[in-house]
C-alpha atoms as a PDB file:
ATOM      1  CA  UNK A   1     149.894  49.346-297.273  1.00  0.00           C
ATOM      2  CA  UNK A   2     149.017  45.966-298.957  1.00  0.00           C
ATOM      3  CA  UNK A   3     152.348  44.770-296.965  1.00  0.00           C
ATOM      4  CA  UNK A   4     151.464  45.872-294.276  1.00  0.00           C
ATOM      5  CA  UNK A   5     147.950  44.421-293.816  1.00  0.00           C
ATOM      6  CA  UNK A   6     149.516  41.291-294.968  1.00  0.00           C
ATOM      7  CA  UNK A   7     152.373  41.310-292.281  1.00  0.00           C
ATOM      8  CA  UNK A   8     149.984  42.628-288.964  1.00  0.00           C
ATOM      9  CA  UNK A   9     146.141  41.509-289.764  1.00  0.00           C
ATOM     10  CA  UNK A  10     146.924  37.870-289.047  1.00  0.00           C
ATOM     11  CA  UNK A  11     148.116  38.726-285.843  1.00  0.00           C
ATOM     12  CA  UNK A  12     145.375  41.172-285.336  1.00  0.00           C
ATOM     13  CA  UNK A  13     142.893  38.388-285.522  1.00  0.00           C
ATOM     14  CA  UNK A  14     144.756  36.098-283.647  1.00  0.00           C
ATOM     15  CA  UNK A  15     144.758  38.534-280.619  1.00  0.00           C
ATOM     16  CA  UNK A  16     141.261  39.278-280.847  1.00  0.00           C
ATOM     17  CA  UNK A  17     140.488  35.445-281.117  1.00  0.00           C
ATOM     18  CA  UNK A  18     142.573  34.711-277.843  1.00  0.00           C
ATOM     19  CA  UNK A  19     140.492  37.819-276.460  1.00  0.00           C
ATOM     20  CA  UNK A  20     137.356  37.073-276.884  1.00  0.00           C
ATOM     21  CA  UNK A  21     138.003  32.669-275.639  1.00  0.00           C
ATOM     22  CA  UNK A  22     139.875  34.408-272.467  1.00  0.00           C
ATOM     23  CA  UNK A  23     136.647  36.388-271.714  1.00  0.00           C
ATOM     24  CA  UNK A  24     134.049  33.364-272.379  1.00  0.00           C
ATOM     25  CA  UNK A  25     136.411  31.178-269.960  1.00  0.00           C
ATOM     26  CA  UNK A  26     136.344  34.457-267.683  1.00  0.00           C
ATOM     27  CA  UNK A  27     132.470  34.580-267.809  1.00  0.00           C
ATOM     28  CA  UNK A  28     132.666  31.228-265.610  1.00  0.00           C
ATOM     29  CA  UNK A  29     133.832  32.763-262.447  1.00  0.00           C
ATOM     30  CA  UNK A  30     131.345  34.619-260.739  1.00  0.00           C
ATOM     31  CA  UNK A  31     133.904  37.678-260.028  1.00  0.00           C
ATOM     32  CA  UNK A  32     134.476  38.557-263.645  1.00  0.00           C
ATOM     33  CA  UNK A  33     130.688  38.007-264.841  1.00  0.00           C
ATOM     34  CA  UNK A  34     129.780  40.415-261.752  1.00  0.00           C
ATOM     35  CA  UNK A  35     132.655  43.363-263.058  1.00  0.00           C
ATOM     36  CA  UNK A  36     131.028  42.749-266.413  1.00  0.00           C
ATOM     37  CA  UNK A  37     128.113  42.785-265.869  1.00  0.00           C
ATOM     38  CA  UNK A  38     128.406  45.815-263.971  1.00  0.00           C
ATOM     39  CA  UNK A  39     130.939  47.724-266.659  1.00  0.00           C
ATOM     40  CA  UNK A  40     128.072  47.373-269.343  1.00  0.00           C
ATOM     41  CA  UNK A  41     125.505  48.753-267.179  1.00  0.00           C
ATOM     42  CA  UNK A  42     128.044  51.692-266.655  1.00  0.00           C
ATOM     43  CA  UNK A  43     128.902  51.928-270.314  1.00  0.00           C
ATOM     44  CA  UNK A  44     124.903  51.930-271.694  1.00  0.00           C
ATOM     45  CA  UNK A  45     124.154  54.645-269.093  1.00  0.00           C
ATOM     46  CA  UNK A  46     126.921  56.635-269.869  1.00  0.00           C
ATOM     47  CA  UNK A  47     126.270  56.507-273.784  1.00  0.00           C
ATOM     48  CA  UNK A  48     123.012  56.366-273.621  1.00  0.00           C
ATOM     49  CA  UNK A  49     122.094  59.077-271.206  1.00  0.00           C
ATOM     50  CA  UNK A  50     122.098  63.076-272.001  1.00  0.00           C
ATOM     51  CA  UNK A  51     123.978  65.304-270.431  1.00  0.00           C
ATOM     52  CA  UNK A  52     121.959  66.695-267.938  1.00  0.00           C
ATOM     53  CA  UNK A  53     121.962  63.175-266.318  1.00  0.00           C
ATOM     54  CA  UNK A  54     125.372  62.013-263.821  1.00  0.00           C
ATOM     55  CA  UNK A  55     126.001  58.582-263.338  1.00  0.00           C
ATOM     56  CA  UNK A  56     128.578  57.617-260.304  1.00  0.00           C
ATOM     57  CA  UNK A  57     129.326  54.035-260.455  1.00  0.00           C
ATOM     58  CA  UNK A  58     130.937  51.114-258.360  1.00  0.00           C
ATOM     59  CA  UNK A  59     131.545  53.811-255.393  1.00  0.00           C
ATOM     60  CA  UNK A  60     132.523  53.093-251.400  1.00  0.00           C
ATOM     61  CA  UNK A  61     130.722  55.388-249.110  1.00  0.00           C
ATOM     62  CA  UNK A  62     130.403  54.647-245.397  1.00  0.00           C
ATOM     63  CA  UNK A  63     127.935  52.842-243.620  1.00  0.00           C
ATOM     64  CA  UNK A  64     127.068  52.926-240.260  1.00  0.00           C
ATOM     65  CA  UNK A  65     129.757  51.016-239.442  1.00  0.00           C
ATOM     66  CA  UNK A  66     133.446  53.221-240.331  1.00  0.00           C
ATOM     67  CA  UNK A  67     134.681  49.589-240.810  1.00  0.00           C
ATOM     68  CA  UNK A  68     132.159  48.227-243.613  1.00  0.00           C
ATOM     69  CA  UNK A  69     131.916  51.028-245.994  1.00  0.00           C
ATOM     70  CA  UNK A  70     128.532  50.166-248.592  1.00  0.00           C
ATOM     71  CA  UNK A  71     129.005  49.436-251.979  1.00  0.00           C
ATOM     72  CA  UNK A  72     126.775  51.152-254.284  1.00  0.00           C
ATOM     73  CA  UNK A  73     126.736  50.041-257.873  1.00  0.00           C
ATOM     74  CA  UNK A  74     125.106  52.626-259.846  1.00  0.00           C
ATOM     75  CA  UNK A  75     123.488  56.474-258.767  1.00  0.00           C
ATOM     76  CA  UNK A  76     122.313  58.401-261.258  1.00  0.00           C
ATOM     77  CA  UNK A  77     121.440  61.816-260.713  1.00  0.00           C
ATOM     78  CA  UNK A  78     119.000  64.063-262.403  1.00  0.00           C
ATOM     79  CA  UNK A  79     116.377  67.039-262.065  1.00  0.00           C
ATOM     80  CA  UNK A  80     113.725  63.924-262.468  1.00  0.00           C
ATOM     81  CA  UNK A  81     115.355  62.600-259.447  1.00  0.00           C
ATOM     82  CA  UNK A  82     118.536  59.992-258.051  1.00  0.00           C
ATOM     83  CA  UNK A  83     118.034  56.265-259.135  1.00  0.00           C
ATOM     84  CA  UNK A  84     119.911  54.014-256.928  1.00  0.00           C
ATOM     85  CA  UNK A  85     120.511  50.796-258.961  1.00  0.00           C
ATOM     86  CA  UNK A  86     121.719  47.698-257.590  1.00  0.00           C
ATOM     87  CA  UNK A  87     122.941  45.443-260.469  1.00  0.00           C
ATOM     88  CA  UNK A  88     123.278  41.353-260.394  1.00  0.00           C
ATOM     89  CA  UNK A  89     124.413  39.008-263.166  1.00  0.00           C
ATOM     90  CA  UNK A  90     122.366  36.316-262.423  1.00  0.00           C
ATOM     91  CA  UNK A  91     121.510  33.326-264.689  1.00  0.00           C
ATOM     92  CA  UNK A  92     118.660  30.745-264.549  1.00  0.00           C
ATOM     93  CA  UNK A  93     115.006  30.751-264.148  1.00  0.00           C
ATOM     94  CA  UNK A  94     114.154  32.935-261.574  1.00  0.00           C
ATOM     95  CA  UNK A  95     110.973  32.462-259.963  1.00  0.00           C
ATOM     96  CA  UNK A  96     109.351  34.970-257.468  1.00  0.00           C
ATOM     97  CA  UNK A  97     107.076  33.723-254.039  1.00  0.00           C
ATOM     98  CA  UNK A  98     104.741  36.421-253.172  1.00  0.00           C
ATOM     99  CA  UNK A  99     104.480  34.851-249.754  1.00  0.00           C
ATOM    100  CA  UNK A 100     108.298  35.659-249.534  1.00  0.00           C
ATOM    101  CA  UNK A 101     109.279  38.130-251.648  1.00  0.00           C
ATOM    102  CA  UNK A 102     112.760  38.929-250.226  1.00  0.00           C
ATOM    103  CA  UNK A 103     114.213  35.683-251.627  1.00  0.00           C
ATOM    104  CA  UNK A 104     113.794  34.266-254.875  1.00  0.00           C
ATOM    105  CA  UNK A 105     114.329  30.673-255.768  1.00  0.00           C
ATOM    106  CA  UNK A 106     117.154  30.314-259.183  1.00  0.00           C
ATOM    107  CA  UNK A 107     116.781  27.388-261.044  1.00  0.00           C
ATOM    108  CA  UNK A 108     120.514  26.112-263.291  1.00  0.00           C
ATOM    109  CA  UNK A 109     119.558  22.780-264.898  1.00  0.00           C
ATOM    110  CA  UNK A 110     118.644  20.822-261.863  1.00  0.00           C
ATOM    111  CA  UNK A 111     119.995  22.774-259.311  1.00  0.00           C
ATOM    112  CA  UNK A 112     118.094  25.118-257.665  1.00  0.00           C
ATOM    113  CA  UNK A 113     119.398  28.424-255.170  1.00  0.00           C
ATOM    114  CA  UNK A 114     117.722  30.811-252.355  1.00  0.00           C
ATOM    115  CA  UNK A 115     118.604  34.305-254.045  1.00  0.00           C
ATOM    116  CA  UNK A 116     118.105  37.486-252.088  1.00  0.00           C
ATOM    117  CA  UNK A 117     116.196  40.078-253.566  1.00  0.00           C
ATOM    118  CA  UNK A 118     118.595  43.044-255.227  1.00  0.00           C
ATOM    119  CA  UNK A 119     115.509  45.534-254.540  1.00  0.00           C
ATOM    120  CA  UNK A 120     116.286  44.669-250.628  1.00  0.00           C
ATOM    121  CA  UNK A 121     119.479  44.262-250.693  1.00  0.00           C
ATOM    122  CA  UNK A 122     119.693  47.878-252.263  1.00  0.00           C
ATOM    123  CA  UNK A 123     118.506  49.545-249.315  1.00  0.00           C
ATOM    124  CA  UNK A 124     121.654  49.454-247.653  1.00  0.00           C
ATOM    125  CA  UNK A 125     123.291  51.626-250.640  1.00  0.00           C
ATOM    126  CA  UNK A 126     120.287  54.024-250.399  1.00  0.00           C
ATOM    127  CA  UNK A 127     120.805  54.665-246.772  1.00  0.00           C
ATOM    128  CA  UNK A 128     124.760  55.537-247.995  1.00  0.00           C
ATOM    129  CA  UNK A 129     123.503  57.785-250.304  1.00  0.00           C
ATOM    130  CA  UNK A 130     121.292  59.577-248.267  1.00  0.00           C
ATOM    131  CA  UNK A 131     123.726  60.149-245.792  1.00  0.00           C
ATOM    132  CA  UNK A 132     126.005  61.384-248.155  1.00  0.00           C
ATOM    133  CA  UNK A 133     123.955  64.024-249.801  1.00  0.00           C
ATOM    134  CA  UNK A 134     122.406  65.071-246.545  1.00  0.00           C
ATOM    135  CA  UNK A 135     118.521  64.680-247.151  1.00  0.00           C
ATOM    136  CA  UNK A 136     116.322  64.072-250.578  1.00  0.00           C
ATOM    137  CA  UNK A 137     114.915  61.124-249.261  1.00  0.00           C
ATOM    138  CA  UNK A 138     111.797  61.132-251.405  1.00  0.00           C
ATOM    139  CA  UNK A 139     113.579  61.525-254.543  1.00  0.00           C
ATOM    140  CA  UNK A 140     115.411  58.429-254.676  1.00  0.00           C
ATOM    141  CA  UNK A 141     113.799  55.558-256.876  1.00  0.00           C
ATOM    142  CA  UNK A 142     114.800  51.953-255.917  1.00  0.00           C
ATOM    143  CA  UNK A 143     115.647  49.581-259.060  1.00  0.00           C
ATOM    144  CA  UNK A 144     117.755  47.011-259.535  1.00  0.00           C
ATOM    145  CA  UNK A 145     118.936  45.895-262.904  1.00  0.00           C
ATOM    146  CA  UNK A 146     119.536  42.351-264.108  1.00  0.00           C
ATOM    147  CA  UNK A 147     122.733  42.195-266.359  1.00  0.00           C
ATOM    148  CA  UNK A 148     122.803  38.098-266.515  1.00  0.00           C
ATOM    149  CA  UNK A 149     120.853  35.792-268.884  1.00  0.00           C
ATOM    150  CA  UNK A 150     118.644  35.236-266.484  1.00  0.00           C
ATOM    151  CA  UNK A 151     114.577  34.804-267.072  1.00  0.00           C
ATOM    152  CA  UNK A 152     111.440  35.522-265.194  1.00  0.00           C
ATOM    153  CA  UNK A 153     109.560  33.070-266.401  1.00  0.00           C
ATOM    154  CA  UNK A 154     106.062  34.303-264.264  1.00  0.00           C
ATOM    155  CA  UNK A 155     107.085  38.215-265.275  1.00  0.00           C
ATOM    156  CA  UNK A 156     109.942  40.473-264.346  1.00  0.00           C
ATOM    157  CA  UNK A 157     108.927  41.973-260.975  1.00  0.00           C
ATOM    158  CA  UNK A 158     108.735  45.523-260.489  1.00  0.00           C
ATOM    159  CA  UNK A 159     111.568  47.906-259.970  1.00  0.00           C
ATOM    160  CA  UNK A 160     113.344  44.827-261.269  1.00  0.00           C
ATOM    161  CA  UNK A 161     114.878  45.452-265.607  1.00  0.00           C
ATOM    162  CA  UNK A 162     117.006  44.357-268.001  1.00  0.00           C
ATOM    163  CA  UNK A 163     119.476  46.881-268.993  1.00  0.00           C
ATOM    164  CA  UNK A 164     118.137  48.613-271.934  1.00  0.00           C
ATOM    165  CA  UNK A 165     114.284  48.505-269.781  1.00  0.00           C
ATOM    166  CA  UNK A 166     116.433  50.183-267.255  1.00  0.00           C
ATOM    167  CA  UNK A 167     117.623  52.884-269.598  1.00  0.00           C
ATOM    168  CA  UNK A 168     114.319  53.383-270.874  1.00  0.00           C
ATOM    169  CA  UNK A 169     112.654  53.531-267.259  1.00  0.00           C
ATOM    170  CA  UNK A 170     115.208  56.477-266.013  1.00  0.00           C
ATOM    171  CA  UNK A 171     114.289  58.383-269.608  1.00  0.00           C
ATOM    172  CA  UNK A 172     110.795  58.291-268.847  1.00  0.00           C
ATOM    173  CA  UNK A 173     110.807  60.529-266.162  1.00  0.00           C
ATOM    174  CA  UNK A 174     109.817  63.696-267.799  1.00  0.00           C
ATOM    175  CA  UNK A 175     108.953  65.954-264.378  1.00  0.00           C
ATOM    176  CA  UNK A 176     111.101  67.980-262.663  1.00  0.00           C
ATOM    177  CA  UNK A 177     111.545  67.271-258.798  1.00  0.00           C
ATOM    178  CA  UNK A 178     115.241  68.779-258.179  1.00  0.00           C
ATOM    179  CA  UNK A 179     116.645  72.328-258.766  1.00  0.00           C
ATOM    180  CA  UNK A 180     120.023  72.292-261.297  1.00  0.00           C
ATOM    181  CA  UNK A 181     121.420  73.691-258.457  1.00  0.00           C
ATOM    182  CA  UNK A 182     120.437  70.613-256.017  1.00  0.00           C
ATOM    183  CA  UNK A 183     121.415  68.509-258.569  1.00  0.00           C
ATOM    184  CA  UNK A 184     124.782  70.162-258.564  1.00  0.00           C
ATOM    185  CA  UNK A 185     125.050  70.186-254.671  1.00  0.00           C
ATOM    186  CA  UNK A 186     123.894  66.483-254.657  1.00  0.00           C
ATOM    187  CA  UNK A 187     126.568  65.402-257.300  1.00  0.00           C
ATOM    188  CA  UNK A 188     129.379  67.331-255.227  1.00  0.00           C
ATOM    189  CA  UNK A 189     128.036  65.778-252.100  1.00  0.00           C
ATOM    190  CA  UNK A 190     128.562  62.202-253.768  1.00  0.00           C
ATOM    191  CA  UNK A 191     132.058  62.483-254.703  1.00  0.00           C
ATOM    192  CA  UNK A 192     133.236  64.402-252.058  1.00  0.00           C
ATOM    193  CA  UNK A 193     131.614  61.335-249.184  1.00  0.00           C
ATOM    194  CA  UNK A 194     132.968  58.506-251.633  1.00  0.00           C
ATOM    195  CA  UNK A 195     135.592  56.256-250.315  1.00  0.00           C
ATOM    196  CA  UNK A 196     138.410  57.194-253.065  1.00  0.00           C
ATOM    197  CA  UNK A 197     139.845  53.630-252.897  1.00  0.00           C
ATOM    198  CA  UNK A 198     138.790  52.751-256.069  1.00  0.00           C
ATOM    199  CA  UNK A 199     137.895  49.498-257.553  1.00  0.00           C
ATOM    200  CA  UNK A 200     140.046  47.008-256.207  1.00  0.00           C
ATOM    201  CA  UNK A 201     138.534  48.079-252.384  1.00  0.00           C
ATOM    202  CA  UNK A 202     134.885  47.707-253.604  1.00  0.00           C
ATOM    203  CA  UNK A 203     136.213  44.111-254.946  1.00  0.00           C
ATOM    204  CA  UNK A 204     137.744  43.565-251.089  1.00  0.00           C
ATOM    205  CA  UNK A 205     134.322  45.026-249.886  1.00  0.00           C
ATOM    206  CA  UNK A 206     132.004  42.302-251.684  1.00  0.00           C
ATOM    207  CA  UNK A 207     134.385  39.078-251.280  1.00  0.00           C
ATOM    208  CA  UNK A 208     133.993  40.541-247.233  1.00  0.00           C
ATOM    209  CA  UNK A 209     130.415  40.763-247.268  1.00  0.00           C
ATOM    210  CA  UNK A 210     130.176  37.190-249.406  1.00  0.00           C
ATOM    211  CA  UNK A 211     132.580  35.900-246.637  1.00  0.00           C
ATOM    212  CA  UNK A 212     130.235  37.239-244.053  1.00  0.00           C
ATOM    213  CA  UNK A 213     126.755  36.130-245.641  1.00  0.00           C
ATOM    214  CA  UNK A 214     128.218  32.836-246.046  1.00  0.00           C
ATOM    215  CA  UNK A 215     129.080  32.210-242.453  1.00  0.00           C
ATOM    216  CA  UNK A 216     125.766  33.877-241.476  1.00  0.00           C
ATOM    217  CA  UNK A 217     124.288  31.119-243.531  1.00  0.00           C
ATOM    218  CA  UNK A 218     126.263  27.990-242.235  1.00  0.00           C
ATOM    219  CA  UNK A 219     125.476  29.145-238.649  1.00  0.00           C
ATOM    220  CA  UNK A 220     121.856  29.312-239.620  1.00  0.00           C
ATOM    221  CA  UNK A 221     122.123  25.960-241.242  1.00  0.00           C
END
């Protein structure tokens, strides 16, 4: 056994060290910190959350438009109600206008950026969903979670958490407002209307809509 350790933990070590620089260098590109960012608010829910809770995550379902399917990043379904979740890994100072609420102004050293509000930007996926299950409407929460290192330095706004607020924000709903058998129908309703194209055409689906925003931008510029 001695031998054995000798022979393979050096390697070991060496693997995990050329692991973990790959994923710092990784972090850099907006892509990968997005899929991570997204994969630990998947993993947290999924650990953290009892059974009687379903989490569907990084799902297609069609918009009103058969050619741009919506994106949803995270549903989670209960009898306390469905929490649609729109995540970003964002980094900065982020400051909030009230005047203009739908955009919020990222600070990075020097540089500063016209974000657009997750919370508004989620309404698209909550129109998907409510298509998909058929009707519910007042049971769906809005939030959007913040997976980045980013700050609030005048307060987080509302509806707006960091992952483990997030967590603690779905666990504090402690009244009934579904059936177990509407939570049931809802839950087959979800994965029976999602796009089964899996990851790589949600991946397609956001560098599209980037492409898009960006030359909705420039023509505004």
């Amino acid at each position: 056994m001695t031998d054995f350790l000798a022979l393979y933990l050096p390697l070991v070590v060496l693997f995990l060290g050329l692991g973990a620089i790959a994923h710092i260098r990784l972090l850099e590109r907006p892509a990968y910190r997005g899929w991570w960012g997204e994969y630990q608010v998947n993993l947290l829910l999924r650990l953290c959350l009892s059974a009687e809770y379903r989490v569907f995550t990084h799902a297609l379902y069609p918009g009103k438009d058969e050619a741009k399917p919506t994106q949803v990043d995270h549903v989670v379904v209960s009898r306390y109600g469905l929490f649609v979740i729109e995540n970003r890994c964002l980094k900065g100072a982020i400051v909030v206008d009230p005047a203009e609420p739908n955009t919020w102004v990222q600070t990075i050293g020097r540089r500063k950026n016209r974000v657009r509000n997750p919370l508004v930007q989620n309404y698209a996926a909550i129109k998907a969903v409510r298509q998909a299950i058929g009707g519910h409407a007042s049971k769906i929460s809005n939030y959007a979670v913040m997976s980045g290192s980013a700050s609030f330095p005048q307060g987080w706004p509302p509806r707006v958490f960091g992952p483990w607020a997030l967590l603690r924000k779905i666990q504090s709903k402690k009244t009934p407002i579904l059936t177990g058998s509407q939570v049931a129908s809802i839950c087959r309703a979800l994965e029976r209307g999602r796009i089964r194209e899996g990851y790589w055409a949600a991946r397609k689906h956001s560098e599209r809509a980037s492409a898009m925003s960006h030359e909705a931008r420039a023509k505004d510029g």
